[in-house]
N, C-alpha and C. Protein backbone atom coordinates (compact mmCIF):
# COMPACT_ATOMS: atom_id res chain seq x y z
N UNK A 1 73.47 140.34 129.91
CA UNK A 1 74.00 141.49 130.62
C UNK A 1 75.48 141.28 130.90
N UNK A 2 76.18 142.29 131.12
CA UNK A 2 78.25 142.16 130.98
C UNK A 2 77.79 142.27 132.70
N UNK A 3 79.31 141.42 132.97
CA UNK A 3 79.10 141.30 134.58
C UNK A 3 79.50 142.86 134.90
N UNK A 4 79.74 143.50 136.28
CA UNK A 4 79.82 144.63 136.50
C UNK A 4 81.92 144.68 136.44
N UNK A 5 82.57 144.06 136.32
CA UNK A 5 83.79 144.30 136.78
C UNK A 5 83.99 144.54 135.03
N UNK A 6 83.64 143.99 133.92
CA UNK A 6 83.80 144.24 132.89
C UNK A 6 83.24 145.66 132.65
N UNK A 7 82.05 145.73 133.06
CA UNK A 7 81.51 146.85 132.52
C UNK A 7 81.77 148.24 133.13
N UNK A 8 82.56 148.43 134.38
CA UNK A 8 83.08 148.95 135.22
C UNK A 8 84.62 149.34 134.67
N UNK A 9 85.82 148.12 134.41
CA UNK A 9 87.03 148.31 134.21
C UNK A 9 87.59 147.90 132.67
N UNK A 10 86.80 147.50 131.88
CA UNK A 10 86.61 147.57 130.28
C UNK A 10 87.96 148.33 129.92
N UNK A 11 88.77 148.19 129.05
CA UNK A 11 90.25 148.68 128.46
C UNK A 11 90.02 148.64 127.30
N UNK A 12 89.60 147.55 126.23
CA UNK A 12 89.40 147.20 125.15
C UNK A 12 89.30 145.83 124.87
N UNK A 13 88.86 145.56 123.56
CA UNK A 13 88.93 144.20 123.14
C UNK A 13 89.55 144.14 121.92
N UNK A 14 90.06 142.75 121.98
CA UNK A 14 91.36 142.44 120.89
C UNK A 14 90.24 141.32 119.84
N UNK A 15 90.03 141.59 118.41
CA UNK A 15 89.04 140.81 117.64
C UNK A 15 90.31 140.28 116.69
N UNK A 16 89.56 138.79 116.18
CA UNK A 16 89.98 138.52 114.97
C UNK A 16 88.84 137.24 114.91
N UNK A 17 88.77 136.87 113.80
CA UNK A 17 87.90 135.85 113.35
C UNK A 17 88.34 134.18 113.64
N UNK A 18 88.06 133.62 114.07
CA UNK A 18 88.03 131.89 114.34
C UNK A 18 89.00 131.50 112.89
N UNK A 19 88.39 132.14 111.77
CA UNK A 19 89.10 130.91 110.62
C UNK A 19 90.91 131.90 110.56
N UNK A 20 91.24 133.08 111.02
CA UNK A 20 92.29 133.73 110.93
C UNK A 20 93.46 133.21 112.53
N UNK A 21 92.24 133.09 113.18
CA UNK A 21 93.15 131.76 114.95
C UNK A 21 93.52 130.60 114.26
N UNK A 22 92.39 129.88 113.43
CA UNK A 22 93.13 128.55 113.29
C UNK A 22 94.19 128.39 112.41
N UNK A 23 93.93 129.74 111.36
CA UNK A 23 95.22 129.50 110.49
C UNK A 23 96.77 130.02 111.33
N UNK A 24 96.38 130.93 112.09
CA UNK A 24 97.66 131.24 112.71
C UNK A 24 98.28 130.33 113.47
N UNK A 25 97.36 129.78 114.26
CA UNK A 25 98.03 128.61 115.24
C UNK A 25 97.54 129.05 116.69
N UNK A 26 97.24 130.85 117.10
CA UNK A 26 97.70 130.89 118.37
C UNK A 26 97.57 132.14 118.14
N UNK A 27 97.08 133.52 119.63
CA UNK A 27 96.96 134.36 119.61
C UNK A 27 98.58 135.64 119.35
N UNK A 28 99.06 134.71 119.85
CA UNK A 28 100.57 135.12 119.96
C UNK A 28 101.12 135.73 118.50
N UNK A 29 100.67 134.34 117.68
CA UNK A 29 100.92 134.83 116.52
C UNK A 29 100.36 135.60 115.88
N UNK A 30 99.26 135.85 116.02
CA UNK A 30 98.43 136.42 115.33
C UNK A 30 98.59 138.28 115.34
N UNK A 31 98.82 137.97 117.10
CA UNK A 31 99.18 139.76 117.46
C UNK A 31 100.54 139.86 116.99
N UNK A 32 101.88 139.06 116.76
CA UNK A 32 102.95 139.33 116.20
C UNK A 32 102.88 139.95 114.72
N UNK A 33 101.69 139.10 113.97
CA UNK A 33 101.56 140.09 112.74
C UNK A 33 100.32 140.55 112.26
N UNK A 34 100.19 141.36 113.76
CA UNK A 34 99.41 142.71 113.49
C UNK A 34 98.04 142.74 112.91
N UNK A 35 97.31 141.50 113.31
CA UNK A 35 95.84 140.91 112.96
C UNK A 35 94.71 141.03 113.45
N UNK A 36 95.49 141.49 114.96
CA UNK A 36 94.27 141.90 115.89
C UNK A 36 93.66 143.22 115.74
N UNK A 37 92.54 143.27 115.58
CA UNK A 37 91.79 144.51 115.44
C UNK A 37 91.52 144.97 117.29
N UNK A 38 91.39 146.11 117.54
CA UNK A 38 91.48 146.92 118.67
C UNK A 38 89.90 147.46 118.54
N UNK A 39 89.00 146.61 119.28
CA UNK A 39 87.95 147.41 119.51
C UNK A 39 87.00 147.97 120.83
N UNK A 40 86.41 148.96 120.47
CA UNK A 40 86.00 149.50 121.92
C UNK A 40 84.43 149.32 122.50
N UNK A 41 83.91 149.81 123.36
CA UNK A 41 82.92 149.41 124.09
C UNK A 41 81.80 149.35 122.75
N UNK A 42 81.34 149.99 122.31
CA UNK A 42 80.34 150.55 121.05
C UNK A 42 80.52 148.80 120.09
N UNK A 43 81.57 148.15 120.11
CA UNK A 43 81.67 146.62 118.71
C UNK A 43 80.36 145.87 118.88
N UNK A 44 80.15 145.46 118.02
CA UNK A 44 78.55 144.77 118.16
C UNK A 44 79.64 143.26 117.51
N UNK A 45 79.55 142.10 118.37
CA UNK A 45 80.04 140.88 118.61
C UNK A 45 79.61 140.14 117.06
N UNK A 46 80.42 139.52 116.05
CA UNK A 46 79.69 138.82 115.04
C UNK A 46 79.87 137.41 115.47
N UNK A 47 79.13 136.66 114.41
CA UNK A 47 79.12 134.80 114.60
C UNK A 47 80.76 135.28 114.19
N UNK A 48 81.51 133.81 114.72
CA UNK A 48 82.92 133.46 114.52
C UNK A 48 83.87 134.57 115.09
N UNK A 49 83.25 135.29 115.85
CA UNK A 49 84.81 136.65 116.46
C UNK A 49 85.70 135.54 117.91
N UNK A 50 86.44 135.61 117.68
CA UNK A 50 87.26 135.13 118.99
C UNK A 50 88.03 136.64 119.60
N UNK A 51 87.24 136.78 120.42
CA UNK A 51 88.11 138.46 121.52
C UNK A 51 88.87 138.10 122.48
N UNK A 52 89.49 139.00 123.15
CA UNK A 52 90.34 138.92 124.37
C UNK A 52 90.43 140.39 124.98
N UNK A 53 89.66 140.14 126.01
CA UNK A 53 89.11 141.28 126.80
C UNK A 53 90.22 141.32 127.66
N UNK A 54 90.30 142.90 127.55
CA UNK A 54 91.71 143.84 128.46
C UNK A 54 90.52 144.35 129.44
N UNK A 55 90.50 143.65 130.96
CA UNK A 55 89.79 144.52 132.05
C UNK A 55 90.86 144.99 133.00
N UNK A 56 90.74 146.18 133.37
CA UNK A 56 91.69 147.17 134.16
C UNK A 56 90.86 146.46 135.58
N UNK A 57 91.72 147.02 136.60
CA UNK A 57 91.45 146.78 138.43
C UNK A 57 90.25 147.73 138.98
């Protein structure tokens, strides 16, 4: 179950795959060239996704 502050203030989630982090080095880089996929409540989570959840207040 998503705790309630996620499931409540949810913004989006930022995806990319484990083997596309390690080659980059770092999320930083990765969003500098434009790797991160933008997904919304509906993404069904795969093996190897590394996300970064945007929760609003």
């Amino acid at each position: 179950k998503i705790h309630t502050d996620f499931e409540k203030h949810f913004i989006r989630a930022e995806v990319t795959s484990v083997d596309e982090l390690v080659a980059a080095g770092s999320m930083d880089a990765l969003r500098a060239a434009g790797k991160l996929r933008v997904e919304g409540r509906d993404y069904r989570v795969k093996d190897g996704d590394v996300i970064f959840f945007r929760i609003g207040r």
